[in-house]
N, C-alpha and C. Protein backbone atom coordinates (compact mmCIF):
# COMPACT_ATOMS: atom_id res chain seq x y z
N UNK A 1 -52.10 50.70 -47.82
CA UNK A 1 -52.70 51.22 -46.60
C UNK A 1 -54.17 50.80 -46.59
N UNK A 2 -54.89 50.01 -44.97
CA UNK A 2 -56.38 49.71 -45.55
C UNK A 2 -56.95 50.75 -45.62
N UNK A 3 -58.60 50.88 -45.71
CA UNK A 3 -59.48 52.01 -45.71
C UNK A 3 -59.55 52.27 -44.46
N UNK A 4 -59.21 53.59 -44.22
CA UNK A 4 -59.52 53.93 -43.04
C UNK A 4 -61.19 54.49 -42.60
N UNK A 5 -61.95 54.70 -43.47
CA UNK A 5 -62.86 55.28 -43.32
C UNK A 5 -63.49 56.85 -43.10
N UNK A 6 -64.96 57.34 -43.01
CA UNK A 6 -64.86 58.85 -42.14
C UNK A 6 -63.88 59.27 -41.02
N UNK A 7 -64.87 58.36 -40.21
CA UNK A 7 -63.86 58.97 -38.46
C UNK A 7 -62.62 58.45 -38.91
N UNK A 8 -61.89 57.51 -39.44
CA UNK A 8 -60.39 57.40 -39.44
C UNK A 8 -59.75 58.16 -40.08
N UNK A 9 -60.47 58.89 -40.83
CA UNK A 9 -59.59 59.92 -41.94
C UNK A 9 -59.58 61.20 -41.20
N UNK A 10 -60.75 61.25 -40.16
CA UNK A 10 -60.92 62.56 -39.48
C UNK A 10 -59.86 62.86 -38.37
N UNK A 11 -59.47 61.40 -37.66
CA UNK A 11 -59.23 61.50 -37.29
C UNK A 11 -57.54 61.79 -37.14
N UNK A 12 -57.10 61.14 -38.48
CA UNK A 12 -55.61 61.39 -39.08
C UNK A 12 -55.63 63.33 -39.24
N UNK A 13 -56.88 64.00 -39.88
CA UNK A 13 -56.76 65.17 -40.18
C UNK A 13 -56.53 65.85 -39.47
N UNK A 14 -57.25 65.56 -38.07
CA UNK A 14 -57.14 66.04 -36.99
C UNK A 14 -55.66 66.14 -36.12
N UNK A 15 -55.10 65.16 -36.75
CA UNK A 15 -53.97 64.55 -35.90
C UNK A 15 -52.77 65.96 -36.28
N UNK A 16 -52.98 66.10 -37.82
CA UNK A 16 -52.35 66.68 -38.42
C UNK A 16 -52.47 67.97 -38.38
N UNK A 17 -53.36 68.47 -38.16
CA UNK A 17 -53.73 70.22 -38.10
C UNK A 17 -53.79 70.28 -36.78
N UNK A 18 -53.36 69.69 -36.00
CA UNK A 18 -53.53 70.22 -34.15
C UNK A 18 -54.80 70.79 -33.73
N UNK A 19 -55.34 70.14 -34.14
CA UNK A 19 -56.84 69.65 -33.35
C UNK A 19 -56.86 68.72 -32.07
N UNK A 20 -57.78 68.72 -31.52
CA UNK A 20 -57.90 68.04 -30.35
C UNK A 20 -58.08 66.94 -30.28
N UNK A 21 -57.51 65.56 -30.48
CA UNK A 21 -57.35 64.00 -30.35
C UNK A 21 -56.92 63.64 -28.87
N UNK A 22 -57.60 62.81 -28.46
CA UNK A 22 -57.01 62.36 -27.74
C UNK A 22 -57.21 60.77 -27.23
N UNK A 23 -56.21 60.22 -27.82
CA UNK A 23 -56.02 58.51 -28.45
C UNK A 23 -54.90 58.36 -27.10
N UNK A 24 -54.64 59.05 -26.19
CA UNK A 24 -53.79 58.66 -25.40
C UNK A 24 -53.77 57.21 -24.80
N UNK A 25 -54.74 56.88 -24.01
CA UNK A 25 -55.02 55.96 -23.06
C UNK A 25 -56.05 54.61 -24.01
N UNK A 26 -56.19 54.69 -25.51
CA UNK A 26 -56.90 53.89 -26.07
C UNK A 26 -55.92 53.14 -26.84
N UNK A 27 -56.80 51.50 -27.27
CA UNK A 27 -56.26 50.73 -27.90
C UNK A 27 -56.82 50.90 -29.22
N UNK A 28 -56.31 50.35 -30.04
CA UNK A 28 -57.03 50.10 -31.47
C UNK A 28 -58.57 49.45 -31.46
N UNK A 29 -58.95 48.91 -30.50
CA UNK A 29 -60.25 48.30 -30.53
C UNK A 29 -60.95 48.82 -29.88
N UNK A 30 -60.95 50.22 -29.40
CA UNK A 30 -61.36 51.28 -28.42
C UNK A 30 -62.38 51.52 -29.03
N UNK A 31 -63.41 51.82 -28.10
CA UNK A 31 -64.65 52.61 -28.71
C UNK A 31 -64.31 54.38 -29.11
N UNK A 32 -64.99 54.94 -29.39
CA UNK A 32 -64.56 56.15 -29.70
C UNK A 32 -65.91 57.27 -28.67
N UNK A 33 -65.41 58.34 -28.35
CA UNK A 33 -66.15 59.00 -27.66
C UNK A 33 -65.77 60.46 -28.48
N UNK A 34 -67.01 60.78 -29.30
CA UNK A 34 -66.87 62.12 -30.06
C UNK A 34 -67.66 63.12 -29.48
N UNK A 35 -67.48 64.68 -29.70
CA UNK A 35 -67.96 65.26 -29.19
C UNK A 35 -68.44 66.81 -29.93
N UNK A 36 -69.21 66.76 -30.28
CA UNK A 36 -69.44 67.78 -31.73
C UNK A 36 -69.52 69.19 -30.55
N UNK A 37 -68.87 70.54 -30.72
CA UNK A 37 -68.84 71.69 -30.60
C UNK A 37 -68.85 72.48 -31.38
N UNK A 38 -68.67 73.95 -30.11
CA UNK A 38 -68.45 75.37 -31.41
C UNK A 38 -67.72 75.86 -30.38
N UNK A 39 -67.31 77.08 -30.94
CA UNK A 39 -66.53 77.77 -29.92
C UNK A 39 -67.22 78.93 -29.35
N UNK A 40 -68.56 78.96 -30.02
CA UNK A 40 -69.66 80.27 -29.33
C UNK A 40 -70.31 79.37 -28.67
N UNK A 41 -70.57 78.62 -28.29
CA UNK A 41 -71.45 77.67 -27.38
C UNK A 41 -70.81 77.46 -25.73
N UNK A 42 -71.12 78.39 -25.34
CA UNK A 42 -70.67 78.11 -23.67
C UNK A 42 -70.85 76.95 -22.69
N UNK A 43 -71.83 75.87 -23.38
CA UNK A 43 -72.18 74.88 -22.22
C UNK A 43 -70.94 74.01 -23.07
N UNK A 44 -70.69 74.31 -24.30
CA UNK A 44 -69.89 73.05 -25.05
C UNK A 44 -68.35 73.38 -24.58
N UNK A 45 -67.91 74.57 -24.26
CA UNK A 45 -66.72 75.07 -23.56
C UNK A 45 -66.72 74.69 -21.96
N UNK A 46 -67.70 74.49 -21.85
CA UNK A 46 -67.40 74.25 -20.18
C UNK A 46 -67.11 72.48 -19.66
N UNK A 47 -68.09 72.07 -21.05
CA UNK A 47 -67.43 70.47 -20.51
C UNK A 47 -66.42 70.30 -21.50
N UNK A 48 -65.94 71.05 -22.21
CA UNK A 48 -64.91 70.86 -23.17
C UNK A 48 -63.25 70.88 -22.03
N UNK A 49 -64.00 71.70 -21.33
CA UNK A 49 -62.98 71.34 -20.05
C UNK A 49 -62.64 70.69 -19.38
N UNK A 50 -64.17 70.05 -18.88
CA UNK A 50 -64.11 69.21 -17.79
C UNK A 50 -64.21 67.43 -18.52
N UNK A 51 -63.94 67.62 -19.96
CA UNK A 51 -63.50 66.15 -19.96
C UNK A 51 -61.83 65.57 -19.70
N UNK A 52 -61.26 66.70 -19.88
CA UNK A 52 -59.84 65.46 -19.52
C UNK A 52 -59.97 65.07 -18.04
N UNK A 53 -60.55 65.60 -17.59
CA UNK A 53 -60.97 64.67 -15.97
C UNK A 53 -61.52 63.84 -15.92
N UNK A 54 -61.88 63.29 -16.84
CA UNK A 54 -63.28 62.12 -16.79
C UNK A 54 -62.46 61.24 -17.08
N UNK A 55 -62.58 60.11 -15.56
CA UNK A 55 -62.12 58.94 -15.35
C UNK A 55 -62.62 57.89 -16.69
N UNK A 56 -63.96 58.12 -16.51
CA UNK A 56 -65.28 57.29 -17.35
C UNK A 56 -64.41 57.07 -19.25
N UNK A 57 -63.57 57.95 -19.26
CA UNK A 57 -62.90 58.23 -20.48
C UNK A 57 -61.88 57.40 -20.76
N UNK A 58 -61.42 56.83 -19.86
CA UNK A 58 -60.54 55.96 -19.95
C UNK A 58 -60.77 54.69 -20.81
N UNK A 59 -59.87 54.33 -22.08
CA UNK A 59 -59.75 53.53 -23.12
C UNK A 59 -60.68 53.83 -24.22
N UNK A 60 -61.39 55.15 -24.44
CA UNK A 60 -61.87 55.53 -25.44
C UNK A 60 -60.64 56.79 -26.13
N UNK A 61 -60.96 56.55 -27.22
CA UNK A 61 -60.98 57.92 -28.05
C UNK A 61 -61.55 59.07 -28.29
N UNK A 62 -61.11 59.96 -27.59
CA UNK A 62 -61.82 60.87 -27.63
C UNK A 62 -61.73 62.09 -28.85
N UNK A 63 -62.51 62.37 -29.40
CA UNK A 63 -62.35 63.54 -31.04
C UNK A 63 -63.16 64.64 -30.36
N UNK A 64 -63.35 65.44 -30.88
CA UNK A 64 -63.43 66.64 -30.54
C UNK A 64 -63.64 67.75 -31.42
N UNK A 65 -64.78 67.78 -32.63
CA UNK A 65 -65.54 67.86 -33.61
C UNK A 65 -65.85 69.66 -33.58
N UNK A 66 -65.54 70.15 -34.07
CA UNK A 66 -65.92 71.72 -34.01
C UNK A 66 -66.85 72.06 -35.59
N UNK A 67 -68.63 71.81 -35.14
CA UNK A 67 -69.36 72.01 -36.22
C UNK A 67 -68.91 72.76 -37.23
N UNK A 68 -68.44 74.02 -37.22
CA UNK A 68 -68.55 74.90 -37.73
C UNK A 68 -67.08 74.84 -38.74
N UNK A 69 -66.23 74.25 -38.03
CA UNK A 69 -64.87 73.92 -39.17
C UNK A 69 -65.18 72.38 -39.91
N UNK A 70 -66.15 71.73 -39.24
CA UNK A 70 -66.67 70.43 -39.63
C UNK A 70 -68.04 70.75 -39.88
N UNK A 71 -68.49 71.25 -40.88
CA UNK A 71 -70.12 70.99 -41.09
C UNK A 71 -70.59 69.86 -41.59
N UNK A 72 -69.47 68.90 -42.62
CA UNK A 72 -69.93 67.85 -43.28
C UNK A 72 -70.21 66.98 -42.47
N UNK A 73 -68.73 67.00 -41.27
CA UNK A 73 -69.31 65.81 -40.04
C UNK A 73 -70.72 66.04 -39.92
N UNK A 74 -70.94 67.31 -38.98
CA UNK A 74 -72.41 67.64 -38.58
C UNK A 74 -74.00 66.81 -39.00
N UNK A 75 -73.11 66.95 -40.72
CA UNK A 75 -74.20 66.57 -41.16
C UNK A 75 -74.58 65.27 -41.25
N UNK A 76 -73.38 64.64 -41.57
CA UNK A 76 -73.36 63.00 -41.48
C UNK A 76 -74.17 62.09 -40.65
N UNK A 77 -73.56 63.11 -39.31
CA UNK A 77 -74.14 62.75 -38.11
C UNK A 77 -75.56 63.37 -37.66
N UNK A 78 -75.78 64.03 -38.24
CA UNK A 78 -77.46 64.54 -37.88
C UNK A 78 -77.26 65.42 -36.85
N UNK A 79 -76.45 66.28 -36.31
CA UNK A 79 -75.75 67.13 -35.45
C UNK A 79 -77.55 67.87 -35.96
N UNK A 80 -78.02 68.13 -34.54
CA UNK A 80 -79.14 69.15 -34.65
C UNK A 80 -78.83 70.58 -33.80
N UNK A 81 -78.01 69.94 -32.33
CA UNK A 81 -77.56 71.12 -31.36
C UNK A 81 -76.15 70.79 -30.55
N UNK A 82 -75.48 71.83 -29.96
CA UNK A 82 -74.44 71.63 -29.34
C UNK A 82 -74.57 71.58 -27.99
N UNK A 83 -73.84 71.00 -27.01
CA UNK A 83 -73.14 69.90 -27.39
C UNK A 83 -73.76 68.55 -27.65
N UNK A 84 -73.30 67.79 -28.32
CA UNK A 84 -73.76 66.65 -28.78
C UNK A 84 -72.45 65.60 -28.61
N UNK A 85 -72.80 64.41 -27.97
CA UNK A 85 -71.43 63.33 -27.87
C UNK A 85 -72.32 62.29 -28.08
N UNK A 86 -71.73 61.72 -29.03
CA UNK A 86 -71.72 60.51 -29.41
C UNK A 86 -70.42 59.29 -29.03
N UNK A 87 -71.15 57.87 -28.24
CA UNK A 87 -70.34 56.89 -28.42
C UNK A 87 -69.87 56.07 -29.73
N UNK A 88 -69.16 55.61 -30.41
CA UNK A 88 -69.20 54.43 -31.48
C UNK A 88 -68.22 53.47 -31.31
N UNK A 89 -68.42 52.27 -31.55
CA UNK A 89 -67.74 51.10 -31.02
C UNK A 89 -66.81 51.17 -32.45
N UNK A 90 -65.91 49.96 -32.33
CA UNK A 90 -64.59 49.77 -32.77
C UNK A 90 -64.91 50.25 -34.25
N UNK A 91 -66.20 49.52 -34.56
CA UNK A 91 -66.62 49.55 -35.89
C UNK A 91 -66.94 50.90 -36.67
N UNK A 92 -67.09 51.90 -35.67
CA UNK A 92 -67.78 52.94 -35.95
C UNK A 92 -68.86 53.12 -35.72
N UNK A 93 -69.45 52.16 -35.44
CA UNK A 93 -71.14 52.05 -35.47
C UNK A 93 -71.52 52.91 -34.06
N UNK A 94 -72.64 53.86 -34.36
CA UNK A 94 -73.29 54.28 -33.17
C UNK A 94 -73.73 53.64 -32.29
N UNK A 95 -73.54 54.11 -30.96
CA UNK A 95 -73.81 53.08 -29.71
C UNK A 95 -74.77 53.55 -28.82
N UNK A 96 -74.47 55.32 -28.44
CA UNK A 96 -75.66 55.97 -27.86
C UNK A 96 -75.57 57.44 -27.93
N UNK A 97 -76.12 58.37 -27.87
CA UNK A 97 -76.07 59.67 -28.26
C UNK A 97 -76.77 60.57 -26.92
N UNK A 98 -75.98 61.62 -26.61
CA UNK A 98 -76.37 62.54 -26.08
C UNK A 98 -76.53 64.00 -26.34
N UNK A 99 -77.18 64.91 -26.14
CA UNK A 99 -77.40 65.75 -26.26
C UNK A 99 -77.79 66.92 -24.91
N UNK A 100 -76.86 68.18 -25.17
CA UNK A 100 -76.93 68.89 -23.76
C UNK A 100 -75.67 69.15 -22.77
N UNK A 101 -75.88 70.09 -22.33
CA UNK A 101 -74.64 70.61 -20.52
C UNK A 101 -75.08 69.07 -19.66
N UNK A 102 -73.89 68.40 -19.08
CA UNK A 102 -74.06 67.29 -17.91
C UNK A 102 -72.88 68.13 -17.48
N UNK A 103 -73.28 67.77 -16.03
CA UNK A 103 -72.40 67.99 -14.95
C UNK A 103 -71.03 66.92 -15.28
N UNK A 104 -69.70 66.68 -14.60
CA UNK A 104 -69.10 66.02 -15.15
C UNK A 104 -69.66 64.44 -14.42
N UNK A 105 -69.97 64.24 -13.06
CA UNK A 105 -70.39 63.10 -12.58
C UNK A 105 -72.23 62.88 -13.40
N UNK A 106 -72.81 63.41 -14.13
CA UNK A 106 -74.01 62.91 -14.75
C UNK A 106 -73.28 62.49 -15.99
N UNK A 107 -71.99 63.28 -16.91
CA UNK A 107 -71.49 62.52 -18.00
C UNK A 107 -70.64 61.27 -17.79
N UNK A 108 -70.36 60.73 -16.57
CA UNK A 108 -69.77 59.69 -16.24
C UNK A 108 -70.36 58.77 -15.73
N UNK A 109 -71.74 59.05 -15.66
CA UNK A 109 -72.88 58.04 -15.08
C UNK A 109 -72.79 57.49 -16.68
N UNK A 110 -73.26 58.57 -17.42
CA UNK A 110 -74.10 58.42 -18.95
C UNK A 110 -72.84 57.26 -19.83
N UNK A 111 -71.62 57.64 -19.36
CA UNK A 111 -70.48 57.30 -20.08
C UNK A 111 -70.57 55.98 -20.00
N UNK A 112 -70.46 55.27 -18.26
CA UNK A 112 -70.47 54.55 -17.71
C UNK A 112 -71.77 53.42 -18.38
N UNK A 113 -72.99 54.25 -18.24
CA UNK A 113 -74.67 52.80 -18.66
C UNK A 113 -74.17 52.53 -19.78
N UNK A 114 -73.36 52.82 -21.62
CA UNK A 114 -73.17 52.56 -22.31
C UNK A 114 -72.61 51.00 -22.29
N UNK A 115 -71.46 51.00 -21.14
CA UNK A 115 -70.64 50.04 -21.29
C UNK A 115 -71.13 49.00 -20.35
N UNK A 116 -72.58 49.22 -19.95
CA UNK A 116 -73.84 47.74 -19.61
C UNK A 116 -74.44 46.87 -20.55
């Protein structure tokens, strides 16, 4: 089996404990669209909602990171506040980072300038 890496191992873990993945609409060479939460954080519940609507989402991976059952992620990633989404391309490599409540059409603008 090759190395799968952090996010690939996270994302198998995830797969496995019924966590929130969602690899539906992505290829293997998909960028990945993560999204660090909590479940006391109300702005991170409200777009935690309003992403399966997001067109802009289409052919990423989306993970779905809950600090607090994931602190190591957190830390990896320099997680300072919630919500926090990060893009990373095929490689893993960081692409652009946000931080904060967006409306769902300001996270689909934001989604969208990445892939300029």
């Amino acid at each position: 089996m090759k190395h799968l890496g952090l996010l690939g191992t996270l994302l198998l873990i995830l797969a496995c404990v019924g966590l929130v993945v969602y690899p539906l609409l992505a290829s293997e060479s998909s960028k990945f669209f993560v999204f660090f939460t909590a479940k006391w954080c109300v702005s991170c519940q409200k777009m935690k909602k309003e992403l399966g609507d997001q067109d802009a989402l289409i052919g990423y991976r989306v993970v779905l990171v809950d600090i607090d059952k994931y602190p190591q992620l957190a830390k990896k990633y320099n997680i300072k506040c919630v919500p926090t989404y990060i893009i990373l391309d095929k490689n893993r490599k960081e692409l652009k980072r946000g931080e904060g409540y967006r409306t769902p059409d300001e996270l689909g603008s934001w989604i969208r300038s990445s892939e300029e």
